[in-house]
C-alpha atoms as a PDB file:
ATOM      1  CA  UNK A   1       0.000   0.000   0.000  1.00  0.00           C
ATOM      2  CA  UNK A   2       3.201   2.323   1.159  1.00  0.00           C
ATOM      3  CA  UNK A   3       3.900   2.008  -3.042  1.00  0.00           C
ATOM      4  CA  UNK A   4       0.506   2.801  -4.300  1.00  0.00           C
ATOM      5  CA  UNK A   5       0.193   6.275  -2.389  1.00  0.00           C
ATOM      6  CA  UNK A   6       2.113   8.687  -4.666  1.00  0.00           C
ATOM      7  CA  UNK A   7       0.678   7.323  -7.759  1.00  0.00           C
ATOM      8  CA  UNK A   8      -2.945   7.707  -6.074  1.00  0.00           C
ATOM      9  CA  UNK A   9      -1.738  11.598  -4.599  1.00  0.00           C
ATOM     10  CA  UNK A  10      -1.088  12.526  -8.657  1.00  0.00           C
ATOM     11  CA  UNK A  11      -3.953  11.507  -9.710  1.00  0.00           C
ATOM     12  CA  UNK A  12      -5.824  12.772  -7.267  1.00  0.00           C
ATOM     13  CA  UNK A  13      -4.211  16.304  -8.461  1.00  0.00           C
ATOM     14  CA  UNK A  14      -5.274  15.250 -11.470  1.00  0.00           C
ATOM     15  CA  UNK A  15      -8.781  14.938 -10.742  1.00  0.00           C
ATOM     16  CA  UNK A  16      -8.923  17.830  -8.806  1.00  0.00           C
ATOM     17  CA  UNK A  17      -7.950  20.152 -11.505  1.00  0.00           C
ATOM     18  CA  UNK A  18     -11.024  21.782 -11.940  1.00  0.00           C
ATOM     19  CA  UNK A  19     -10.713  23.385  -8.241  1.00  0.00           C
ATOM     20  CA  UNK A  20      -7.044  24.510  -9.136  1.00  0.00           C
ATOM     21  CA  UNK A  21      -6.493  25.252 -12.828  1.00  0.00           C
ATOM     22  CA  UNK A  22      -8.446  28.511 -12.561  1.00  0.00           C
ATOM     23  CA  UNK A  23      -7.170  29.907  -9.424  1.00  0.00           C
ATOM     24  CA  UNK A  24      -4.845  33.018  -9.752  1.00  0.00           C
ATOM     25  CA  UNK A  25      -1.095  31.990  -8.616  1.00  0.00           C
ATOM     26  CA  UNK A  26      -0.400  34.110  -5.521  1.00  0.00           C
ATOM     27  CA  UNK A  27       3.154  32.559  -3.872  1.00  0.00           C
ATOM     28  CA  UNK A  28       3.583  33.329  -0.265  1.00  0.00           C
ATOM     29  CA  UNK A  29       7.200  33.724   1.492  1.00  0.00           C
ATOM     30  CA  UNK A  30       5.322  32.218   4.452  1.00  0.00           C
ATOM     31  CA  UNK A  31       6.411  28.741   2.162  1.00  0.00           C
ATOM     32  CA  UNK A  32      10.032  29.704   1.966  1.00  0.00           C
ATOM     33  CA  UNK A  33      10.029  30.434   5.685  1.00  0.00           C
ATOM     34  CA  UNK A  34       8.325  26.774   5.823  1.00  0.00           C
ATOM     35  CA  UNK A  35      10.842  24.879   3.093  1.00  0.00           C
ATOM     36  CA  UNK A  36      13.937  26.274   5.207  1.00  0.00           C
ATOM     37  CA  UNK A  37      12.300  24.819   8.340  1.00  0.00           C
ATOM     38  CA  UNK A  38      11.705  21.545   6.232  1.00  0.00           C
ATOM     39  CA  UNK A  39      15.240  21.289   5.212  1.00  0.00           C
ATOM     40  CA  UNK A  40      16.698  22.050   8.711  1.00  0.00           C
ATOM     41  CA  UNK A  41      14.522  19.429  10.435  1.00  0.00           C
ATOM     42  CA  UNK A  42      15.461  16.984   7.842  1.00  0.00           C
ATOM     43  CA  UNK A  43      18.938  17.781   8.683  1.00  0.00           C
ATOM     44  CA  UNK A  44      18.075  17.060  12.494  1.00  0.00           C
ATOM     45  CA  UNK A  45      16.403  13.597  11.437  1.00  0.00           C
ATOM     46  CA  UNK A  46      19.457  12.760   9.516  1.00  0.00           C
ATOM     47  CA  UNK A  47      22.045  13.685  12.028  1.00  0.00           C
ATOM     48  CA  UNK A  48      19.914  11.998  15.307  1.00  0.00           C
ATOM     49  CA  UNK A  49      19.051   8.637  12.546  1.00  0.00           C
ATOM     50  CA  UNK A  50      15.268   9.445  13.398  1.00  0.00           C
ATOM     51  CA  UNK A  51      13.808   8.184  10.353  1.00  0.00           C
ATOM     52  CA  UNK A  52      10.306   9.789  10.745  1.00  0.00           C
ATOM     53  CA  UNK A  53      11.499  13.278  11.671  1.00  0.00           C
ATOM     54  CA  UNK A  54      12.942  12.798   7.817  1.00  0.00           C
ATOM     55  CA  UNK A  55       9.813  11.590   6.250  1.00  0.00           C
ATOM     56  CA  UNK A  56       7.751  14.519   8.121  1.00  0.00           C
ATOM     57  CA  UNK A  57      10.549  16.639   7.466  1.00  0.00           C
ATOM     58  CA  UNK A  58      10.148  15.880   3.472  1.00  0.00           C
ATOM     59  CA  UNK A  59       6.259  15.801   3.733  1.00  0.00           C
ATOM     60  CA  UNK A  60       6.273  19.543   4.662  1.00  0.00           C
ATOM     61  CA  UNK A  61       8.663  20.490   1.958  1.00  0.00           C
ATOM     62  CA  UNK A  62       6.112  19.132  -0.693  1.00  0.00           C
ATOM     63  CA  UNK A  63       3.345  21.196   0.512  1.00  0.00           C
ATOM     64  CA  UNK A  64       5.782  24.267   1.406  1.00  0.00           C
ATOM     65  CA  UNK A  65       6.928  24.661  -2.148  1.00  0.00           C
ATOM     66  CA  UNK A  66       3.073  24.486  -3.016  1.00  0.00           C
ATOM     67  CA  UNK A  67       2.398  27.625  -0.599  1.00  0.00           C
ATOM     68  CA  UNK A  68       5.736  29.654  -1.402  1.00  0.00           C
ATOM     69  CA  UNK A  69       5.170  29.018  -5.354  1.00  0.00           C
ATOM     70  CA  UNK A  70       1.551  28.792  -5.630  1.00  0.00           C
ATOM     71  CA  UNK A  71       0.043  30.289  -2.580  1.00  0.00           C
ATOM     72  CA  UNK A  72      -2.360  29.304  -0.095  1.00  0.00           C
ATOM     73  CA  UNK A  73      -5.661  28.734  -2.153  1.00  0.00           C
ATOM     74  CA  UNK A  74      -3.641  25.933  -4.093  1.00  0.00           C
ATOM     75  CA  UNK A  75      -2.747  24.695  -0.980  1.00  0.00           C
ATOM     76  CA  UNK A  76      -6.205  24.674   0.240  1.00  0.00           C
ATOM     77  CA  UNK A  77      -7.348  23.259  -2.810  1.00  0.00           C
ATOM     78  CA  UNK A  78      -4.911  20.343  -2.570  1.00  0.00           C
ATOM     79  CA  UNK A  79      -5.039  19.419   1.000  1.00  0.00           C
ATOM     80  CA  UNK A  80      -6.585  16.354   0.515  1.00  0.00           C
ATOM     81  CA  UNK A  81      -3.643  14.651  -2.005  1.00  0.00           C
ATOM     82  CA  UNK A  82      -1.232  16.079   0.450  1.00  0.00           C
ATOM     83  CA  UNK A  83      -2.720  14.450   3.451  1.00  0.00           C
ATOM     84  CA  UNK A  84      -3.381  11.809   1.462  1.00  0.00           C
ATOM     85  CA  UNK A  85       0.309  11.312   0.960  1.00  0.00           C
ATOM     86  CA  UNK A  86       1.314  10.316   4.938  1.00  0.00           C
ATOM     87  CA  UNK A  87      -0.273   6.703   3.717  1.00  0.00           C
ATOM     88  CA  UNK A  88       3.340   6.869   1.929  1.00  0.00           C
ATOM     89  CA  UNK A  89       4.941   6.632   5.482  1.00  0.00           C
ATOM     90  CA  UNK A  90       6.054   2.698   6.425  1.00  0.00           C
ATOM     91  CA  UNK A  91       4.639   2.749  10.089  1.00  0.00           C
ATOM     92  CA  UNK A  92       6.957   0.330  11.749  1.00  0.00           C
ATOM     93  CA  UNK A  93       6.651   1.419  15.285  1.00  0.00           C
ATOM     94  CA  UNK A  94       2.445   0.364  14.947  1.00  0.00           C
ATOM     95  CA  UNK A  95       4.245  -3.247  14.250  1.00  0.00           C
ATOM     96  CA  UNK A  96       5.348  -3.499  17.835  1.00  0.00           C
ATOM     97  CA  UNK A  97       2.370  -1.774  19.532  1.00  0.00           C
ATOM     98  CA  UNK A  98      -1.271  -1.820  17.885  1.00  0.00           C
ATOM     99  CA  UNK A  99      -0.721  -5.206  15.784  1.00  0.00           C
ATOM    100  CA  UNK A 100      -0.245  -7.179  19.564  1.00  0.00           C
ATOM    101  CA  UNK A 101      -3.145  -4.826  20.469  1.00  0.00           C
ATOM    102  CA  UNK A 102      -5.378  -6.247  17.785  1.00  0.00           C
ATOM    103  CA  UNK A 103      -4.235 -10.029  18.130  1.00  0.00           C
ATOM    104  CA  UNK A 104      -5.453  -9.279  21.511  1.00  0.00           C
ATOM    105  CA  UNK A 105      -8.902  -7.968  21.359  1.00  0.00           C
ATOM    106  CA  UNK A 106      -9.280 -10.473  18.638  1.00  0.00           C
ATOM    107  CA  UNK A 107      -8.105 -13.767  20.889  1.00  0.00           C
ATOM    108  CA  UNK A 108     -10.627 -12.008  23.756  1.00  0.00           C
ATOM    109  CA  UNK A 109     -13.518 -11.432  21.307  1.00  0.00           C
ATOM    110  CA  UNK A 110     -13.474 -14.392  19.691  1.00  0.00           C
ATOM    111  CA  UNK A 111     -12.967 -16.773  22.782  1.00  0.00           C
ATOM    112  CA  UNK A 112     -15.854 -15.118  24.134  1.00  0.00           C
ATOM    113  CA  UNK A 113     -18.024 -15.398  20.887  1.00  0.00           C
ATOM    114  CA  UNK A 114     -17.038 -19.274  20.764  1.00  0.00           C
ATOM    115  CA  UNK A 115     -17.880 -19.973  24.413  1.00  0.00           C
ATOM    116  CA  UNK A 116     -21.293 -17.951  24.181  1.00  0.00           C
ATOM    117  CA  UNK A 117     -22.229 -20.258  21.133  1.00  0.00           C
ATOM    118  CA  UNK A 118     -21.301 -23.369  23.454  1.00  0.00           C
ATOM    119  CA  UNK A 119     -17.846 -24.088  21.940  1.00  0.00           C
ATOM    120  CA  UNK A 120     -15.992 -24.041  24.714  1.00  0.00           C
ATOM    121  CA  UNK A 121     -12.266 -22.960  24.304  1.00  0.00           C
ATOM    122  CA  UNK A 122      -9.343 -21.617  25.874  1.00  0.00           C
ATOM    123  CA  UNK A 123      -7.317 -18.272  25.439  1.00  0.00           C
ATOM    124  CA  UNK A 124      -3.700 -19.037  26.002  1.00  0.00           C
ATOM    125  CA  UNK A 125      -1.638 -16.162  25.227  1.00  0.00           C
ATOM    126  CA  UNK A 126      -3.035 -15.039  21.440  1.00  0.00           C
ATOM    127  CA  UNK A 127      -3.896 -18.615  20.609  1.00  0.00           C
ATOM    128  CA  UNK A 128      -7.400 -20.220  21.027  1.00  0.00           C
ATOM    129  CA  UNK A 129      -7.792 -23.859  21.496  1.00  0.00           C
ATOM    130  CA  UNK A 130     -10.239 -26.163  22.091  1.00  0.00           C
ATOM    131  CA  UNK A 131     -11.284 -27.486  25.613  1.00  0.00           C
ATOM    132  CA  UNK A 132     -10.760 -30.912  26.933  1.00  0.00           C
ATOM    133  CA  UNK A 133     -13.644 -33.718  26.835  1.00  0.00           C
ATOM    134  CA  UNK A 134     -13.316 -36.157  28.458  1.00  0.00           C
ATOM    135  CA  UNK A 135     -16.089 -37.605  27.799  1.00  0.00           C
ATOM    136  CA  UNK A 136     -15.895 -37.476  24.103  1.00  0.00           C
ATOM    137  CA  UNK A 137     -12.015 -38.282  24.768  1.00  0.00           C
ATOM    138  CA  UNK A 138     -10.902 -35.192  23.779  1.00  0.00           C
ATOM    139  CA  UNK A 139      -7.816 -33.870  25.060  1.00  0.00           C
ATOM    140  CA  UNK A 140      -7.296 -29.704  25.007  1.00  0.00           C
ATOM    141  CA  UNK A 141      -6.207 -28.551  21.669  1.00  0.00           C
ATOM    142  CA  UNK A 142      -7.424 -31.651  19.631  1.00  0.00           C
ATOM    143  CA  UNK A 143     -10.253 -30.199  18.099  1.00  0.00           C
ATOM    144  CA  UNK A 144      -8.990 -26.794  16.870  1.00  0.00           C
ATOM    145  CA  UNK A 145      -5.640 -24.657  17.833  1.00  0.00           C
ATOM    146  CA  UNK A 146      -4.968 -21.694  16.232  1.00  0.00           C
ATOM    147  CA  UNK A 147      -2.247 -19.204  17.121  1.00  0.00           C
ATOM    148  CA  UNK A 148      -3.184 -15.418  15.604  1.00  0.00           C
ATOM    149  CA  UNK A 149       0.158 -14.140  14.562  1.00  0.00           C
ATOM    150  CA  UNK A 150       1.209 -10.911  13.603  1.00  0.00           C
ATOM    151  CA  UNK A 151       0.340 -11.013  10.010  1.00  0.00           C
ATOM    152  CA  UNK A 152      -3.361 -11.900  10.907  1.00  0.00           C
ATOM    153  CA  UNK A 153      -3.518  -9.175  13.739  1.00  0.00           C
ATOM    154  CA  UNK A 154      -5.782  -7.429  11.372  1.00  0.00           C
ATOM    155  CA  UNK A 155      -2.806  -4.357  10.719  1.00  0.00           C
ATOM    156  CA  UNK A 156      -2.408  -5.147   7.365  1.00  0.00           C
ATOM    157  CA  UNK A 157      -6.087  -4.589   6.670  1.00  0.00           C
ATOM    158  CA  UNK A 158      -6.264  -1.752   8.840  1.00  0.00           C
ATOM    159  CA  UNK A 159      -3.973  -0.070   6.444  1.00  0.00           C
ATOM    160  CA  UNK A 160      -5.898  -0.819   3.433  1.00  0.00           C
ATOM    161  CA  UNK A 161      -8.838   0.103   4.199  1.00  0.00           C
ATOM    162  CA  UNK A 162      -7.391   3.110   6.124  1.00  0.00           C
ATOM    163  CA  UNK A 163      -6.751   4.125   2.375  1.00  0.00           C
ATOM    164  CA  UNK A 164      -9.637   2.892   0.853  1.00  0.00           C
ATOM    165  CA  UNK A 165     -12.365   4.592   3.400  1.00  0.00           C
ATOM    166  CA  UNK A 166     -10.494   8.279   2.575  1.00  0.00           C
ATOM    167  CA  UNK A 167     -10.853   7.839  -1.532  1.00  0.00           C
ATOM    168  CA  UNK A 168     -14.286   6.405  -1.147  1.00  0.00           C
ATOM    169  CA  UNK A 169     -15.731   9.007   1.069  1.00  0.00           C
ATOM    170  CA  UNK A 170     -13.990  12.053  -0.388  1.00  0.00           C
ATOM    171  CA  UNK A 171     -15.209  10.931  -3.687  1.00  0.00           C
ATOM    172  CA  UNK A 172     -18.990   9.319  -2.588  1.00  0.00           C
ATOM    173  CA  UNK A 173     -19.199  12.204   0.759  1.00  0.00           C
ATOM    174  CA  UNK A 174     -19.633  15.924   0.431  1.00  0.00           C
ATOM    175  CA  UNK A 175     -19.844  16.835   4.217  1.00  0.00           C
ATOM    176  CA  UNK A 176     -16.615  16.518   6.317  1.00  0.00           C
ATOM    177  CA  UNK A 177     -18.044  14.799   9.209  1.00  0.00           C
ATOM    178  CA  UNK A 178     -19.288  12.112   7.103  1.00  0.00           C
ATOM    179  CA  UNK A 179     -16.103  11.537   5.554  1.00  0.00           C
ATOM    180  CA  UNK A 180     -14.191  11.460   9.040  1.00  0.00           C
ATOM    181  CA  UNK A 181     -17.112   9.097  10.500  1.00  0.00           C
ATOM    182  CA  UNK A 182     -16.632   6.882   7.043  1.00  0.00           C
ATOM    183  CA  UNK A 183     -12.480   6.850   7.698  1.00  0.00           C
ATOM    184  CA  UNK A 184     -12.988   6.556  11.948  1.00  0.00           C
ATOM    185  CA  UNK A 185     -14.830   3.031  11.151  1.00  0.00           C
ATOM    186  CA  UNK A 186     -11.581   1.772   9.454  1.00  0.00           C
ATOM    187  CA  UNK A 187     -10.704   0.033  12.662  1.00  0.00           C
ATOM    188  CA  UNK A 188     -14.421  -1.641  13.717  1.00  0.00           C
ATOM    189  CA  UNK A 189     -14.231  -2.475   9.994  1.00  0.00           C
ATOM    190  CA  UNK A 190     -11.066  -4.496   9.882  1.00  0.00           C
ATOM    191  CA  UNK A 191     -12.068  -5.931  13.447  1.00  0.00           C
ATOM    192  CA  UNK A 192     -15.276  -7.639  12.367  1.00  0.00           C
ATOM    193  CA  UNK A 193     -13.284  -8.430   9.181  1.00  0.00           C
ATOM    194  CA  UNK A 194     -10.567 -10.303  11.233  1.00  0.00           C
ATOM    195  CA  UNK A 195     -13.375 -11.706  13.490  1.00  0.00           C
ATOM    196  CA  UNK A 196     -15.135 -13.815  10.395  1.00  0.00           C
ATOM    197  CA  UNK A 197     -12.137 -14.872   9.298  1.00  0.00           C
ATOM    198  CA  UNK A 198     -11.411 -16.549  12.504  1.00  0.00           C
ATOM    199  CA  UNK A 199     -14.681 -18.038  12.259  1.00  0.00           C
ATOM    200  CA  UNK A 200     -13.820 -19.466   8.542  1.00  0.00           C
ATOM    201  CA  UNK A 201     -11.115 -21.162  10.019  1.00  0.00           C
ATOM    202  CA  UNK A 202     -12.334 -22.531  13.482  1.00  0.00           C
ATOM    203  CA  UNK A 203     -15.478 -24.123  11.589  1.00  0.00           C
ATOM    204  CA  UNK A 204     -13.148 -25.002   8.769  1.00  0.00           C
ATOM    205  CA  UNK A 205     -10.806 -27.157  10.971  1.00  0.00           C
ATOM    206  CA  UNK A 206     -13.861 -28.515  12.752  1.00  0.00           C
ATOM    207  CA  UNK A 207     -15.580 -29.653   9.699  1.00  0.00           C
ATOM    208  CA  UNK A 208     -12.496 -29.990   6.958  1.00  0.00           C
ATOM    209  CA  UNK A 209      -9.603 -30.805   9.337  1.00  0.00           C
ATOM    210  CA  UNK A 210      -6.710 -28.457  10.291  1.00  0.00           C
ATOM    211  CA  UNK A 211      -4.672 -29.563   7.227  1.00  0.00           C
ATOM    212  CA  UNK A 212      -7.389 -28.126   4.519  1.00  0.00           C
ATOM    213  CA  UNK A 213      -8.617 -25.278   6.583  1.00  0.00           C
ATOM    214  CA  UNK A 214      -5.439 -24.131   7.810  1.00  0.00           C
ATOM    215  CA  UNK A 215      -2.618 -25.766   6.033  1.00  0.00           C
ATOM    216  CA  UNK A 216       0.300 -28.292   6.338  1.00  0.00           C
ATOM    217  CA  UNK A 217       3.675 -27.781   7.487  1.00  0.00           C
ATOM    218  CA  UNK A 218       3.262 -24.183   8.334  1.00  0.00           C
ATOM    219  CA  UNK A 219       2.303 -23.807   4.759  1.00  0.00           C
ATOM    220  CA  UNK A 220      -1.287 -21.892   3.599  1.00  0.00           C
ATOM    221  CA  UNK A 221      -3.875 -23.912   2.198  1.00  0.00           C
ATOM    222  CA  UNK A 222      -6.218 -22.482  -0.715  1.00  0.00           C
ATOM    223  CA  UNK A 223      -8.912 -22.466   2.186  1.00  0.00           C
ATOM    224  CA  UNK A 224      -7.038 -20.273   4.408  1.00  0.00           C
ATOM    225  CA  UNK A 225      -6.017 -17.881   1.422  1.00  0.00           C
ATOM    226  CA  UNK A 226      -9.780 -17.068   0.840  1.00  0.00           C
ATOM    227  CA  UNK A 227     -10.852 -16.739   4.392  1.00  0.00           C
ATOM    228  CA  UNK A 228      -8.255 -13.797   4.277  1.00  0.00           C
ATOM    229  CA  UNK A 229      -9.897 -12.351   1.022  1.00  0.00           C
ATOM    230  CA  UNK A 230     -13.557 -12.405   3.047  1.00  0.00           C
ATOM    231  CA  UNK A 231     -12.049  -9.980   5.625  1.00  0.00           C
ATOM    232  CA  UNK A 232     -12.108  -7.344   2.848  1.00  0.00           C
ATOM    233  CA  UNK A 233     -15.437  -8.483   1.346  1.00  0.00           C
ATOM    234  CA  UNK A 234     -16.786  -8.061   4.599  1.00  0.00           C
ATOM    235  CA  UNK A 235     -14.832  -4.993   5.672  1.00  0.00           C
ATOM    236  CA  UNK A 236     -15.689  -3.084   2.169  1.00  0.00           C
ATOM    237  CA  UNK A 237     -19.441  -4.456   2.785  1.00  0.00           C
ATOM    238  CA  UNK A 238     -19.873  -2.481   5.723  1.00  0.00           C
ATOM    239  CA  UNK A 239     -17.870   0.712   4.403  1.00  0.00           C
ATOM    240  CA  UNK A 240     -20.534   1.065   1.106  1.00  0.00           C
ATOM    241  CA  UNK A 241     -23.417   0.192   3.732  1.00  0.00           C
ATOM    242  CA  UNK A 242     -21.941   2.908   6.042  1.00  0.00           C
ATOM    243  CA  UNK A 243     -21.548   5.525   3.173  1.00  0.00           C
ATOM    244  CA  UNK A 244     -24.796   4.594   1.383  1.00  0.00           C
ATOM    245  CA  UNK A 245     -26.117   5.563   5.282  1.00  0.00           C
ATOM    246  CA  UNK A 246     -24.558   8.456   5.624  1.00  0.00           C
ATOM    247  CA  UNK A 247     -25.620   9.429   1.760  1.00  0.00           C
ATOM    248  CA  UNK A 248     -29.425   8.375   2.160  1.00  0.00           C
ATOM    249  CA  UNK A 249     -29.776  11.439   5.357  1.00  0.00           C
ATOM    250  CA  UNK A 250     -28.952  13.947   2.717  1.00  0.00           C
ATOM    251  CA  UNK A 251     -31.057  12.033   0.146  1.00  0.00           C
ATOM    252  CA  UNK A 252     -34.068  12.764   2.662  1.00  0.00           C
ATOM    253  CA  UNK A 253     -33.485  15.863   3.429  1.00  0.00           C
ATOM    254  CA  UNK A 254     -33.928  16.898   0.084  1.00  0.00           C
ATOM    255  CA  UNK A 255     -36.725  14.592  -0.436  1.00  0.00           C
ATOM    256  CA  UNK A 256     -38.303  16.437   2.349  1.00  0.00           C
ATOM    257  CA  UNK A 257     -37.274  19.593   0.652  1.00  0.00           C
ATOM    258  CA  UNK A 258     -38.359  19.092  -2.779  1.00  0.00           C
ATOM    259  CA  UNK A 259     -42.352  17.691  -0.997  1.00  0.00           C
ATOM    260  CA  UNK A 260     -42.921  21.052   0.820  1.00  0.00           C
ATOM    261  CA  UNK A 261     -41.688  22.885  -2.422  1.00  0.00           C
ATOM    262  CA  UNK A 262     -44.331  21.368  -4.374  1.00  0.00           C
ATOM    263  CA  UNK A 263     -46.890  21.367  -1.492  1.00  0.00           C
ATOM    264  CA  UNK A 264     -46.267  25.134  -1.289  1.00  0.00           C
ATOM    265  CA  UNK A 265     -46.666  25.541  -4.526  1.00  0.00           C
ATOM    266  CA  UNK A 266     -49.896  23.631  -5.281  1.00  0.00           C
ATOM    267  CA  UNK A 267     -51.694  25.574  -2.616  1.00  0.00           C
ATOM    268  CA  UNK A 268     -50.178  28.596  -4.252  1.00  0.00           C
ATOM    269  CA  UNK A 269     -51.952  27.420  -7.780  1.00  0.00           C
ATOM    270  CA  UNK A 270     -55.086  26.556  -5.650  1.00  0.00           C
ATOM    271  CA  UNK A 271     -55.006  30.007  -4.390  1.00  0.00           C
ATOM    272  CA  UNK A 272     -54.578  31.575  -7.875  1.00  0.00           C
ATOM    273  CA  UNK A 273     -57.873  29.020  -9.085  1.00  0.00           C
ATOM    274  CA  UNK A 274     -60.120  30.377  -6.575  1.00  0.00           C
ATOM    275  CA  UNK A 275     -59.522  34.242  -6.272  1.00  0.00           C
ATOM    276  CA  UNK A 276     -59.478  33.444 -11.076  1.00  0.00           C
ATOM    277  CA  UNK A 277     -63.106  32.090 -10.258  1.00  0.00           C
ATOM    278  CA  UNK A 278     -64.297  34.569  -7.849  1.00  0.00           C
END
């Protein structure tokens, strides 16, 4: 995703050329002030080996040359494609942090999901597996193990649709808050994406055996490589259900809108009929 970012931030200037083509060019020195301060924190970053203060440091250069050559309505008019551009940044440090977050709330959620259902299960760590019984034999772990490692933490996802949620509602959402409520359920999204396909793969070792559900040798079967697909079918579900939500108040409002208009003016024309005939 970290490569598909600049391409995307061009052609959003692209698209957006009809809200900057016509606007008068109007540089600012306020941008030179801001390109000097760019340069000399990305000096600091390189000297201290802080590789973030660089990428920041290189972020505000691109939009202080817009200001000091442009001005600052090109700058308004391209805020989106530059904030657009920080999905450019590889976020290592969330690696460490929110990815064992996630594999967390995910063990927790889903061993409480299983046990409410009656399939009783243990957390051990950020693994699930299966409770003893003895009398079906049983032993703990024999019916269904599975460890949620980093790369199913639900980060990776998060990302995505992270990127996905700000192109769909800046180009399906005209109000701000809509768009911010559309990119805020990025996280729920991926959560309840991760969440069924934890469920593809507990029922799919229970009914089609560990080997075909999750694969052999530490190896990933065809089974497990779609139940990763459904977290995005599910997660870009509930983002066009969300937007078509958020679209379908304004969609009302002007139904509402567009009724009293014509009520109005049918009593109007009723008016007109009776003071014609008297």
């Amino acid at each position: 995703m970290v490569c598909l970012s600049p391409p995307i931030v061009f052609f959003l200037i692209w698209r957006l050329r009809d809200r900057w083509a016509s606007l008068p060019v109007k540089g600012s020195w306020v941008g030179l002030l801001c390109v000097l301060l760019s340069l000399f924190f990305y000096w600091v970053g390189y000297k201290a080996n802080v590789l973030y203060f660089a990428m920041i440091s290189c972020h505000a250069l691109f939009a202080s040359c817009i200001l000091w050559i442009f001005g600052w309505e090109y700058l308004r008019a391209l805020i989106f494609p530059i904030l657009f551009l920080t999905f450019a940044w590889p976020l290592f440090f969330l690696t460490d942090t929110l990815a064992f977050q996630l594999r967390l709330i995910m063990c927790e959620f889903s061993s409480l999901f299983f046990n409410l259902i009656g399939l009783e299960n243990l957390r051990v760590g950020t693994a699930l597996v299966s409770a003893s019984d003895p009398v079906a034999g049983l032993a703990q772990g024999e019916r269904f193990a599975l460890d949620i490692e980093s790369p199913c933490s639900g980060l990776r996802s998060l990302f995505a649709l992270m990127m996905v949620s700000a192109l769909f509602g800046f180009f399906t959402l005209g109000q701000p808050w809509k768009r911010w409520m559309l990119f805020a359920s990025s996280l729920p999204l991926a959560v309840l994406g991760n969440f069924v396909r934890l469920l593809l793969l507990v029922f799919g070792t229970l009914f089609l055996g560990s080997d075909v559900a999750v694969g052999k040798d530490g190896g990933t079967s065809a089974y497990h490589f779609l139940a990763g697909i459904a977290v995005f079918i599910v997660a870009l579900g509930g983002m066009v259900v969300l937007a078509a939500v958020l679209r379908g108040q304004r969609v009302q409002s002007r139904t509402v809108r567009i009724s009293t208009g014509s009520n109005v003016n049918s009593k109007s024309s009723e008016q007109e009929a009776s003071e014609e005939g008297l």
